[in-house]
Protein backbone atom coordinates (compact mmCIF):
# COMPACT_ATOMS: atom_id res chain seq x y z
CA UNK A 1 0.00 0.00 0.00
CA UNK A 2 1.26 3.49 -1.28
CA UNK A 3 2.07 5.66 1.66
CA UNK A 4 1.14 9.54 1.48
CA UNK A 5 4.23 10.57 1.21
CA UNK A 6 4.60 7.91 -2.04
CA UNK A 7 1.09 9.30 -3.67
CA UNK A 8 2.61 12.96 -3.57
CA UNK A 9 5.40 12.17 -5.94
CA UNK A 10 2.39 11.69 -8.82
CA UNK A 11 3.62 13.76 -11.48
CA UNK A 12 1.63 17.26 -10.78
CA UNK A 13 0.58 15.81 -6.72
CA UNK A 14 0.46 18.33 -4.13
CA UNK A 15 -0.78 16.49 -1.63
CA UNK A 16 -1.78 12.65 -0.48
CA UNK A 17 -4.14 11.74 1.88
CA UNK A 18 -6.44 8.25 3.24
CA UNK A 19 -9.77 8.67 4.93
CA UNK A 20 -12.20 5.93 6.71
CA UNK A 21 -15.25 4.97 5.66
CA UNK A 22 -17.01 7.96 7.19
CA UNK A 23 -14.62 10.38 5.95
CA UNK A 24 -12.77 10.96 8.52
CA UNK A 25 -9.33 11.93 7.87
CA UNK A 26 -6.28 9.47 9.15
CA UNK A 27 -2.90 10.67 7.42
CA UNK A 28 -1.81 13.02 5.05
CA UNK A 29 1.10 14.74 3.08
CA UNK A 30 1.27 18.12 1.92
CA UNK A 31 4.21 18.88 0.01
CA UNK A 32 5.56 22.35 1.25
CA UNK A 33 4.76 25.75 -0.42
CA UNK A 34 0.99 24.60 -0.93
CA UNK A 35 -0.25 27.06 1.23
CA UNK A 36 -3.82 26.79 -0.30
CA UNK A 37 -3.97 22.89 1.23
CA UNK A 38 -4.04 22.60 4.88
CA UNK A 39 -5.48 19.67 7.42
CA UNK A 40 -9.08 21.13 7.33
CA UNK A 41 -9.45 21.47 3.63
CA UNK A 42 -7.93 17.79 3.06
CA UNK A 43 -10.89 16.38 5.66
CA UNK A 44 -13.48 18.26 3.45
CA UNK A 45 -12.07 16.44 0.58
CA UNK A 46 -11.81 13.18 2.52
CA UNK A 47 -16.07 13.91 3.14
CA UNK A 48 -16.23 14.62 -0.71
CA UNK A 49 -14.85 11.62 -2.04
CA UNK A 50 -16.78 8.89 -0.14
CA UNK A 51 -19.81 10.84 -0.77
CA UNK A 52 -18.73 10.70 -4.82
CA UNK A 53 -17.78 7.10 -4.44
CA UNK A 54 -20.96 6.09 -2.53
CA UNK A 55 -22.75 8.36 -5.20
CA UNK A 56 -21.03 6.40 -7.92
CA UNK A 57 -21.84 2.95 -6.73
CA UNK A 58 -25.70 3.78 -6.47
CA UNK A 59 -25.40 5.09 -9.87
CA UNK A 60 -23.57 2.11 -11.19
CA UNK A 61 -26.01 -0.66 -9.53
CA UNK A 62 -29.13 0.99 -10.94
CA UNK A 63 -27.68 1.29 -14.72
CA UNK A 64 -26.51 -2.24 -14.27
CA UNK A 65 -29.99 -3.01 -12.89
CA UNK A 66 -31.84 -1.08 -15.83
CA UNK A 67 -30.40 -1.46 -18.65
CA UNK A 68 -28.64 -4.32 -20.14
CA UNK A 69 -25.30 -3.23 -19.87
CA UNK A 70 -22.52 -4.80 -17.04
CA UNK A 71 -19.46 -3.68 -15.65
CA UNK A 72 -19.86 -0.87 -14.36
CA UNK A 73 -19.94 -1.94 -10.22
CA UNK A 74 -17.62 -1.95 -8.43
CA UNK A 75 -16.76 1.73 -8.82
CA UNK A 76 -13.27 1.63 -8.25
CA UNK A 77 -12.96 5.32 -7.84
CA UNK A 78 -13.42 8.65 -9.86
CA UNK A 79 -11.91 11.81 -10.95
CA UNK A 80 -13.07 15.10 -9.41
CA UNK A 81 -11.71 17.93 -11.49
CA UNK A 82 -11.77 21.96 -10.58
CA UNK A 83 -10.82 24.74 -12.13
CA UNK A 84 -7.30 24.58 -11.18
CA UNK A 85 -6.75 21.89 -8.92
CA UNK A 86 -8.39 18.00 -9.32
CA UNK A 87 -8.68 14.98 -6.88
CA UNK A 88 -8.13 11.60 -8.02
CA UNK A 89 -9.43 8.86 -5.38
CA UNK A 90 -9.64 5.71 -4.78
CA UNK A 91 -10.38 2.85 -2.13
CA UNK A 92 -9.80 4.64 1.06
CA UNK A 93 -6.62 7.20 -0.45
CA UNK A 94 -6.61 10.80 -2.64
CA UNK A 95 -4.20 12.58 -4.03
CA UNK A 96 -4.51 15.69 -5.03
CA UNK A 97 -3.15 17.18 -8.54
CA UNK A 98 -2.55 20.70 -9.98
CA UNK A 99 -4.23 20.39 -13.36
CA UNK A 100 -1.72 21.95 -15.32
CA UNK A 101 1.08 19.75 -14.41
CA UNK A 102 -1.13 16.11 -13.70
CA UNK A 103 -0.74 12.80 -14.85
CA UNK A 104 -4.26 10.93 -14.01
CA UNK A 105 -2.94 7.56 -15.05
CA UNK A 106 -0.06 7.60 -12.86
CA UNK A 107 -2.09 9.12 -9.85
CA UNK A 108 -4.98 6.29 -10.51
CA UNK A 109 -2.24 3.58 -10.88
CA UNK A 110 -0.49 4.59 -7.15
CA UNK A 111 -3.53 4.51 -5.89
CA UNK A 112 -4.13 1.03 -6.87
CA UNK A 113 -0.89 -0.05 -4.87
């Protein structure tokens, strides 16, 4: 398993962070100089991505359930893109990415580890 430190080397990551199931928020890294990013604003995030991923799942088991296409649940995770900054999550870990500089792929892959 990645450690927070290890998800903030992404390619474009400012920060790394894992959550419980409730959202609660358990360890983080913040690389230094992101001012913007502190404790408080990470736990919002942590709040915002199991509400998109439990979001997600409920969306995937009823088009699964009415329509004939499969494969949609388990949600693995999902993308949450701003204006300038995105979150890439998945399981029970974030990172977050400055748009202009991000590599998605790489941040979904460590993620995965």
């Amino acid at each position: 398993m990645a450690t927070t430190n290890e998800l903030t080397q992404v390619p474009g990551a400012v920060a790394g962070f894992t959550f419980s199931p409730s959202g609660q928020l358990l360890d983080s890294d913040i690389k230094p100089g992101n001012h913007e990013l502190d404790e408080s604003t990470l736990e919002m995030l942590a709040h915002i991505c199991v509400a998109n991923l439990a979001i997600s799942n409920m969306q995937a088991v009823g088009w699964e359930k009415s329509s004939e296409l499969k494969g949609f649940n388990p949600v693995e995770g999902f993308t949450f893109v701003c204006l300038d900054v995105s979150v890439v999550a998945r399981g029970n870990k974030a990172i977050v990415l400055i748009n202009q500089n991000a590599d998605y792929d790489k941040a979904f892959e460590a993620l995965a580890d």
